[in-house]
C-alpha atoms as a PDB file:
ATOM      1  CA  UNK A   1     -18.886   8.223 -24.573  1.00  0.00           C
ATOM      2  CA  UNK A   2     -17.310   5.848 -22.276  1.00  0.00           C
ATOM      3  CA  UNK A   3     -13.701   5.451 -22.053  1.00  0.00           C
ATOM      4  CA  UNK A   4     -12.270   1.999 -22.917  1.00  0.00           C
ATOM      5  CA  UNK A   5      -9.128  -0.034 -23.045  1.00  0.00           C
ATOM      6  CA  UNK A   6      -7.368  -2.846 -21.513  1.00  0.00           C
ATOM      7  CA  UNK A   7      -6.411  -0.833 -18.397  1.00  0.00           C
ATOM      8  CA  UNK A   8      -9.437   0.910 -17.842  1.00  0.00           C
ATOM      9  CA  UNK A   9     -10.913  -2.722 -17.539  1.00  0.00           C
ATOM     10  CA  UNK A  10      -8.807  -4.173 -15.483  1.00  0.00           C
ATOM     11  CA  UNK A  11      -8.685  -1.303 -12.892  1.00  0.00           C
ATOM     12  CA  UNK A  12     -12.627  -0.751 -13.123  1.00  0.00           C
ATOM     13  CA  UNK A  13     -12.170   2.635 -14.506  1.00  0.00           C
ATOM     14  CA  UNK A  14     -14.613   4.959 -16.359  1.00  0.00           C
ATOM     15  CA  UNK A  15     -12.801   7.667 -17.109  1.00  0.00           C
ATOM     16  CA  UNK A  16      -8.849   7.936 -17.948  1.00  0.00           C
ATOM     17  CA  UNK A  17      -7.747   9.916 -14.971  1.00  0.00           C
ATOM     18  CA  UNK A  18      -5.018   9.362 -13.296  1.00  0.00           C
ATOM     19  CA  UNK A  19      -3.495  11.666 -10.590  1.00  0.00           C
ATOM     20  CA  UNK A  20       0.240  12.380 -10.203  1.00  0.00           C
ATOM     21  CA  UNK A  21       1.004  10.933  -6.575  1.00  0.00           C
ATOM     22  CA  UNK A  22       1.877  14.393  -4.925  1.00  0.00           C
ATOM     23  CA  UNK A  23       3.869  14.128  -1.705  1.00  0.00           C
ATOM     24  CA  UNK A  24       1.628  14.400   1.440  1.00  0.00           C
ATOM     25  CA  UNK A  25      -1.149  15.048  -0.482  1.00  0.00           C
ATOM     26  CA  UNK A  26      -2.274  11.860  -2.775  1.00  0.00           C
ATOM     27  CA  UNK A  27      -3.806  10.105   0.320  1.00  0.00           C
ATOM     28  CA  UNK A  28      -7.239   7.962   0.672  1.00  0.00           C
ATOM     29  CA  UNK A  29      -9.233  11.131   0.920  1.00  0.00           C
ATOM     30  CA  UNK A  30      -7.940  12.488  -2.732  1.00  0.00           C
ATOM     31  CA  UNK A  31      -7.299   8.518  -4.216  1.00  0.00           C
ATOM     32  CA  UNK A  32     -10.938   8.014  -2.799  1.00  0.00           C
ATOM     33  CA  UNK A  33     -12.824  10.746  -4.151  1.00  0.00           C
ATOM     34  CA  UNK A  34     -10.988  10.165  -8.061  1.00  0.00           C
ATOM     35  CA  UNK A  35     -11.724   6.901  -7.822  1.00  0.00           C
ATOM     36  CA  UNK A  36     -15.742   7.178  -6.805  1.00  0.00           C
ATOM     37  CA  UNK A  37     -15.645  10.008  -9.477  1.00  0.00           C
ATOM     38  CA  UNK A  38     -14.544   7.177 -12.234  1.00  0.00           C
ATOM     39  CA  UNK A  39     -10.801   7.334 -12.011  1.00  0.00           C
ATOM     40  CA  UNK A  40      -7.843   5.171 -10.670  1.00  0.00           C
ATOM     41  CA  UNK A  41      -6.666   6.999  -7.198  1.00  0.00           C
ATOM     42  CA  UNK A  42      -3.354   6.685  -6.485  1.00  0.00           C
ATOM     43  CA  UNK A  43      -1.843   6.585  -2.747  1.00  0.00           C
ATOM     44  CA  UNK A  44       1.859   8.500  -2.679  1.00  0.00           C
ATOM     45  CA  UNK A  45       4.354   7.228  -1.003  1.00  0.00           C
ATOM     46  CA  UNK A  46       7.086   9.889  -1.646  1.00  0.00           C
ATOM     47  CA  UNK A  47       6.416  11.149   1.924  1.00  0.00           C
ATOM     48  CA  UNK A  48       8.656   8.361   3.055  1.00  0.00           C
ATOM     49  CA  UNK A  49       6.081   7.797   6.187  1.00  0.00           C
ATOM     50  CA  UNK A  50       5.641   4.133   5.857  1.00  0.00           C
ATOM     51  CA  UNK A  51       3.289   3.607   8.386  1.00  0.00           C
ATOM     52  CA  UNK A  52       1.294   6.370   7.325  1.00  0.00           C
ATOM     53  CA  UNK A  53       1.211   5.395   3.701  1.00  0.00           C
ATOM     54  CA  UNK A  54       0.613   1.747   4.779  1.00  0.00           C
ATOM     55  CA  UNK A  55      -2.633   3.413   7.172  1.00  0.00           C
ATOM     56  CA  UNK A  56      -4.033   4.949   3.572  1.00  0.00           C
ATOM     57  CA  UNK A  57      -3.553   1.799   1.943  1.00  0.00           C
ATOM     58  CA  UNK A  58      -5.291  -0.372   4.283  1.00  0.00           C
ATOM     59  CA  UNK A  59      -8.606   2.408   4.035  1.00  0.00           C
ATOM     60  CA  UNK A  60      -8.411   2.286  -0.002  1.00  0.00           C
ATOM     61  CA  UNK A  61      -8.778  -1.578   0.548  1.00  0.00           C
ATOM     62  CA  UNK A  62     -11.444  -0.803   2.498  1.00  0.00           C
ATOM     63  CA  UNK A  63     -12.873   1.272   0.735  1.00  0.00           C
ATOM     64  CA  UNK A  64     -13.394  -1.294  -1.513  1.00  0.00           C
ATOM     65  CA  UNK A  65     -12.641   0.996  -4.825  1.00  0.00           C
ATOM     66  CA  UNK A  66      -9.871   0.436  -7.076  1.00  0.00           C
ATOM     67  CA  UNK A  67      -6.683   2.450  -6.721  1.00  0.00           C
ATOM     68  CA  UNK A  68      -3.080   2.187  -7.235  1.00  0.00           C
ATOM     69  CA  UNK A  69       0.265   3.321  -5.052  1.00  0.00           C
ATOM     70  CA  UNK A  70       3.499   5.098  -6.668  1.00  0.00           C
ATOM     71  CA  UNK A  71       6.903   3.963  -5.581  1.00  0.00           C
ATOM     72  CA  UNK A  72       8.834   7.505  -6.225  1.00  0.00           C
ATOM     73  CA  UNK A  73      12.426   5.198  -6.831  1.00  0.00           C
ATOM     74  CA  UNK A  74      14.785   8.257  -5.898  1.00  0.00           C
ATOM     75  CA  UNK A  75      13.026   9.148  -2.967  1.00  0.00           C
ATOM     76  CA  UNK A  76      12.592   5.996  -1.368  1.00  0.00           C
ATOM     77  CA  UNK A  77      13.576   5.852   2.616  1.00  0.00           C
ATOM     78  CA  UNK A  78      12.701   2.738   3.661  1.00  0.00           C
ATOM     79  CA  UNK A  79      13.174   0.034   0.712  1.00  0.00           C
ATOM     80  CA  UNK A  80      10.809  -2.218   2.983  1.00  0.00           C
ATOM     81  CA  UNK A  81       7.866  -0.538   1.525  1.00  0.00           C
ATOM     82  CA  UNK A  82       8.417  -2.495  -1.838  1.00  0.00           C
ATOM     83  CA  UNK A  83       7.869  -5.340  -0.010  1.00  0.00           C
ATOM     84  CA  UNK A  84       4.768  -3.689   1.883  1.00  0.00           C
ATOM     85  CA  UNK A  85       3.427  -3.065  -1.634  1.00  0.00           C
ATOM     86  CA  UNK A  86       3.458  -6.684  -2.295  1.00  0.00           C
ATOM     87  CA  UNK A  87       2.472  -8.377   0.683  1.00  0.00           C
ATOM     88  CA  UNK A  88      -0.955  -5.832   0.483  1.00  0.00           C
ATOM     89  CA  UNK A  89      -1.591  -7.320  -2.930  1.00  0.00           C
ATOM     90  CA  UNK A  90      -1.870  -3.966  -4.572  1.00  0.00           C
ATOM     91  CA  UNK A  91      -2.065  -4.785  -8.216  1.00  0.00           C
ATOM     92  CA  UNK A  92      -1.392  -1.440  -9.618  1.00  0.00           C
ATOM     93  CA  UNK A  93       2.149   0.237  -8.818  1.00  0.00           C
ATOM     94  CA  UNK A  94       3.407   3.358 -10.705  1.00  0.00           C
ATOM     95  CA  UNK A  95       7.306   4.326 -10.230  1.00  0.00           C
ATOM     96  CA  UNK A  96       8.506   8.034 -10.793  1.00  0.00           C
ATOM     97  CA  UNK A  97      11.235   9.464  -9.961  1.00  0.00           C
ATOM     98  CA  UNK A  98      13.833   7.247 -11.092  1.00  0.00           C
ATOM     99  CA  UNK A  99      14.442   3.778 -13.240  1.00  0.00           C
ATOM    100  CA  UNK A 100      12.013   1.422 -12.408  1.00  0.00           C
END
């Protein structure tokens, strides 16, 4: 049985998994491998190493498979990542940690 629904469709997913964005871990190697395997990867950010989140990113683009980036709202260290988010175009941006 195939899973279905609106968000599954728009993020090209065949299965409804979708990691929790663990600190350090929930790079392009894990995003990559859940998303080839049918879920939505998702890219952490909680880490609060811009440039290295913003490195992961730009290989999930790459990559070419769909995937999504958390925004961990008390933990952020450098609010210019927001921006970052948006100016990469991703189109799929979960928030923990905090109000969105």
């Amino acid at each position: 049985m195939k899973f279905d629904n609106r968000i599954a469709r728009m993020r090209g997913m065949e299965i409804p998994l979708i990691p929790a964005p663990m600190g350090w871990i929930a790079r392009s190697t894990l995003a990559s491998a859940v998303s080839r395997a049918g879920g939505l990867g998702i890219i952490e950010t909680s880490s609060g190493e811009t440039a290295n989140c913003q490195r992961e990113i730009t290989a999930m683009v790459a990559s070419g498979l769909p995937f999504g980036v958390n925004l961990p709202i008390a933990y952020v260290q450098d609010p210019s990542i927001a921006d970052m988010l948006v100016d990469e175009g991703i189109p799929f941006v979960t928030t923990s940690a905090g109000s969105p």
